[in-house]
Protein backbone atom coordinates (compact mmCIF):
# COMPACT_ATOMS: atom_id res chain seq x y z
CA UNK A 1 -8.58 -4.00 22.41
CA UNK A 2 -6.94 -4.27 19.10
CA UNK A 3 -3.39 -5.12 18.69
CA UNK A 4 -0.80 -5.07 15.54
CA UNK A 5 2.51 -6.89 16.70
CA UNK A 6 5.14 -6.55 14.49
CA UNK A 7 8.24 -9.48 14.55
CA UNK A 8 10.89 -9.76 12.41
CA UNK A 9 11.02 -12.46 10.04
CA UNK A 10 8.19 -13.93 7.57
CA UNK A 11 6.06 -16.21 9.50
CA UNK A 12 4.37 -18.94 6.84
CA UNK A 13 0.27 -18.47 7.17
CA UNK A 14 -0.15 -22.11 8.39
CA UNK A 15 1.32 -20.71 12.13
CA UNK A 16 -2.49 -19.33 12.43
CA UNK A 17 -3.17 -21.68 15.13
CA UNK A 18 -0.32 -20.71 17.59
CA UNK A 19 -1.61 -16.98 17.26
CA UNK A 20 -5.29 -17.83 17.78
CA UNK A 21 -7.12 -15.08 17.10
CA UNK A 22 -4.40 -12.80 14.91
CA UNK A 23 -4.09 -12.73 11.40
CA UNK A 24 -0.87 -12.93 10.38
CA UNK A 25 0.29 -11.24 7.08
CA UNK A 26 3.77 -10.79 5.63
CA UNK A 27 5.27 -7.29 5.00
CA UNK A 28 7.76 -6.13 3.11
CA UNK A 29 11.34 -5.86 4.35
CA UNK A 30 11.06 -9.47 6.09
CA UNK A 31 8.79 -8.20 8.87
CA UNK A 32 5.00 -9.97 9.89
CA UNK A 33 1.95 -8.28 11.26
CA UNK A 34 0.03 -9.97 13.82
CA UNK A 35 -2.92 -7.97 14.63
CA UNK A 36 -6.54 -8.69 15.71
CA UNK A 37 -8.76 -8.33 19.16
CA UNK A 38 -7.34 -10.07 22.29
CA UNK A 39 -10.28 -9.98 25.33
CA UNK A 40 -7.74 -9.09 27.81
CA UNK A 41 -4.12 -8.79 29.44
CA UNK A 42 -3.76 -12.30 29.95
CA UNK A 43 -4.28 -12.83 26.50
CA UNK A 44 -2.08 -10.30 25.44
CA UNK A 45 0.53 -11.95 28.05
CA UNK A 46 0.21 -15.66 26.24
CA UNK A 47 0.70 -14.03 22.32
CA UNK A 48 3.91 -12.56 23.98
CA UNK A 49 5.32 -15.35 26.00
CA UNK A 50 4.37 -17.45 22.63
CA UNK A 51 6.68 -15.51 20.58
CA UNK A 52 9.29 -15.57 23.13
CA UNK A 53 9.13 -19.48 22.85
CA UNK A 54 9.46 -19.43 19.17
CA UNK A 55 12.43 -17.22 19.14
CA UNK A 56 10.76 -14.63 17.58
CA UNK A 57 12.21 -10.51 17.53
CA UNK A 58 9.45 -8.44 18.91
CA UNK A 59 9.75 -5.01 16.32
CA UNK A 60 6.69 -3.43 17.71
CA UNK A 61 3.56 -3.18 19.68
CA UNK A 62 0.66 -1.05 18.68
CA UNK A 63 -2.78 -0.94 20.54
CA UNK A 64 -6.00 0.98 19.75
CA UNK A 65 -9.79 0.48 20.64
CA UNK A 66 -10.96 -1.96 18.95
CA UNK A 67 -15.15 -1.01 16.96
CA UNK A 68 -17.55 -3.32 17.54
CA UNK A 69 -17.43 -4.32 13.94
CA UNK A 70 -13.90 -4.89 13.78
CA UNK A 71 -13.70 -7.41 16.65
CA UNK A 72 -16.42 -9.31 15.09
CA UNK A 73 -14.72 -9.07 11.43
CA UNK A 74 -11.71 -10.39 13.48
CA UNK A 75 -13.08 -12.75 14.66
CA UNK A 76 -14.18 -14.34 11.73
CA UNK A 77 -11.34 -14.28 9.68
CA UNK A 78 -9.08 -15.54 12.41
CA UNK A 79 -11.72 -18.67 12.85
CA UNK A 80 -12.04 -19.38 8.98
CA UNK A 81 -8.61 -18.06 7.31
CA UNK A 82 -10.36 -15.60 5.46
CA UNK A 83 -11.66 -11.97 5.45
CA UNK A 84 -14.99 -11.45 6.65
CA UNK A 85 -17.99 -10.61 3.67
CA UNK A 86 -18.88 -7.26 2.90
């Protein structure tokens, strides 16, 4: 499943780590995207609970089938930093 978590606030890029798996990108009026594949509830459960713990306002939640190729582009660029080639 893909997800695209909005909070409020900018969140600086080196927070990858605590949202394994998300990439996290700044948007305008002081808002940040999280979104990327999750495998499951439970995972979905731990990204929440994480921003909880860092205080964080939950704006929105968005879900939508993730394609094959996404989860594998996600994948990638949440490992490395980066976007995926091609």
């Amino acid at each position: 499943m893909h997800y695209r978590i909005r909070v409020q606030g900018h969140l600086d890029p080196r927070w990858q780590q605590r949202f394994e798996g998300l990439r996290i990108e700044q948007q305008e009026a002081g808002a940040t995207l999280l979104s990327g594949t999750l495998p499951d509830q439970a995972a979905l459960h731990g990204m929440l609970l994480q921003i909880i713990r860092l205080g964080l306002t939950l704006l929105s939640l968005e879900t939508s089938e993730a394609l094959k190729g996404e989860e594998i582009k996600d994948q990638h660029e949440a490992r490395r930093g980066e976007p995926a080639p091609g």
